[in-house]
Protein backbone atom coordinates (compact mmCIF):
# COMPACT_ATOMS: atom_id res chain seq x y z
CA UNK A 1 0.00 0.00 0.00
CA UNK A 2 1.26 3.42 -0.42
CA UNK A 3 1.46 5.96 1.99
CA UNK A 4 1.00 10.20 1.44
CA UNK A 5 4.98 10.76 1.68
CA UNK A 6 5.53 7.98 -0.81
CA UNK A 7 2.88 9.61 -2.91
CA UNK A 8 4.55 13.12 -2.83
CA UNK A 9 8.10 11.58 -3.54
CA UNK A 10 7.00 9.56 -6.47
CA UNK A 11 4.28 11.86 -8.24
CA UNK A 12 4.51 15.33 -9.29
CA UNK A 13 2.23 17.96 -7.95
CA UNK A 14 0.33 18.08 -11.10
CA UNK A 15 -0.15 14.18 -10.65
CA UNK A 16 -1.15 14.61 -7.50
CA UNK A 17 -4.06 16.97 -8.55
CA UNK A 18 -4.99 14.87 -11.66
CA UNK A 19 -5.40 12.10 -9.01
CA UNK A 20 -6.86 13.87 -6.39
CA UNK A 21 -9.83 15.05 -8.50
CA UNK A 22 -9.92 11.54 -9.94
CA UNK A 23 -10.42 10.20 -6.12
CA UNK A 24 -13.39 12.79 -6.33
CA UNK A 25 -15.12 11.03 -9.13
CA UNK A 26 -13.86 13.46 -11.49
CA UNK A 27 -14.00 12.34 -15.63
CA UNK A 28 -11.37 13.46 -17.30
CA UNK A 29 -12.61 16.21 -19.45
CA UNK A 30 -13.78 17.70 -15.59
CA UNK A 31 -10.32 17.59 -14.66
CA UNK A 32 -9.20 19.31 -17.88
CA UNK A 33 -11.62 21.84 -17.72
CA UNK A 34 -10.72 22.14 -13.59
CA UNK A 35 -7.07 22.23 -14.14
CA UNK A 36 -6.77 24.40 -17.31
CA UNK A 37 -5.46 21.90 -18.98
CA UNK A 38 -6.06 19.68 -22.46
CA UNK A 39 -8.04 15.87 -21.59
CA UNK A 40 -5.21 14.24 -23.74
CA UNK A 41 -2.80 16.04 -20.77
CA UNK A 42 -4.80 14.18 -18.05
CA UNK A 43 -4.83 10.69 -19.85
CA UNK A 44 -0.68 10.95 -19.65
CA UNK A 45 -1.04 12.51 -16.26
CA UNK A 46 -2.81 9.33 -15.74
CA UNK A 47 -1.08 7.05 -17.39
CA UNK A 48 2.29 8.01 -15.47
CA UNK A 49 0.49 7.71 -11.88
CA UNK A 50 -0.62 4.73 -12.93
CA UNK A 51 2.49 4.07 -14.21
CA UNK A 52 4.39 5.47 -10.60
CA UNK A 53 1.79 3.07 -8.50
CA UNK A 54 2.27 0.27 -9.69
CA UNK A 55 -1.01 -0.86 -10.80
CA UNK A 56 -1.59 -3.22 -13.08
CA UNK A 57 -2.90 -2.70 -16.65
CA UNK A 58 -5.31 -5.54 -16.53
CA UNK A 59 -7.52 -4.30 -13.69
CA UNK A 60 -9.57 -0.91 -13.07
CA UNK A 61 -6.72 1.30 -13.08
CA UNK A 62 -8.94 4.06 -11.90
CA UNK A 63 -10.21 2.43 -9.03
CA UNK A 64 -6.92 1.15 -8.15
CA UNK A 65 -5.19 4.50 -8.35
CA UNK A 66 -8.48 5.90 -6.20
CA UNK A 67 -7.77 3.00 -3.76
CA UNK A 68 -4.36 3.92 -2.89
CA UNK A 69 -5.06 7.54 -2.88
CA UNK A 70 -7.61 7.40 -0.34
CA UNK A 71 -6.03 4.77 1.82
CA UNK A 72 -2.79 6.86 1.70
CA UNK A 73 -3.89 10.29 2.42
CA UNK A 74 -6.31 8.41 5.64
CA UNK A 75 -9.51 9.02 3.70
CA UNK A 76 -10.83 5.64 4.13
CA UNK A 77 -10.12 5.03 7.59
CA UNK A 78 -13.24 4.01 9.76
CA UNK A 79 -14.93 3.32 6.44
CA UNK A 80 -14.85 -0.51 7.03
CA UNK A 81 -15.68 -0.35 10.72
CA UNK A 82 -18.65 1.97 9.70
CA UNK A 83 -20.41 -1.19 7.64
């Protein structure tokens, strides 16, 4: 699992905001349109956090990335215990 000072080390800040407004349930042309920026500039955003996370290519790479992102930055804590 990846922690929030492994995240900062291994992604760049603009990675970290193409995946932090991904973890919101974000599409990609909202995260364009939120961060100025083209939606073929957030697919290689992607593709490199992906990429920097290891995730594998032959599951839901957004999910996974989401995963990881909430788990690391303590967003899903309690969420288990609240079931």
């Amino acid at each position: 699992m990846v922690d929030e000072r492994r995240l900062r080390r291994i992604l760049t800040p603009r990675q970290l905001q193409v995946l932090r407004l991904l973890a919101q349930g974000a599409t990609n042309n909202a995260i364009a349109a939120e961060l100025g920026i083209s939606s073929n500039s957030v697919v290689n955003h992607l593709s490199a956090v992906y990429s920097a996370l290891d995730i594998p290519e032959d599951c839901n790479t957004r999910v996974m990335a989401t995963l990881d992102y909430l788990t690391a930055t303590g967003q899903l804590a309690g969420v288990a215990s609240a079931k």
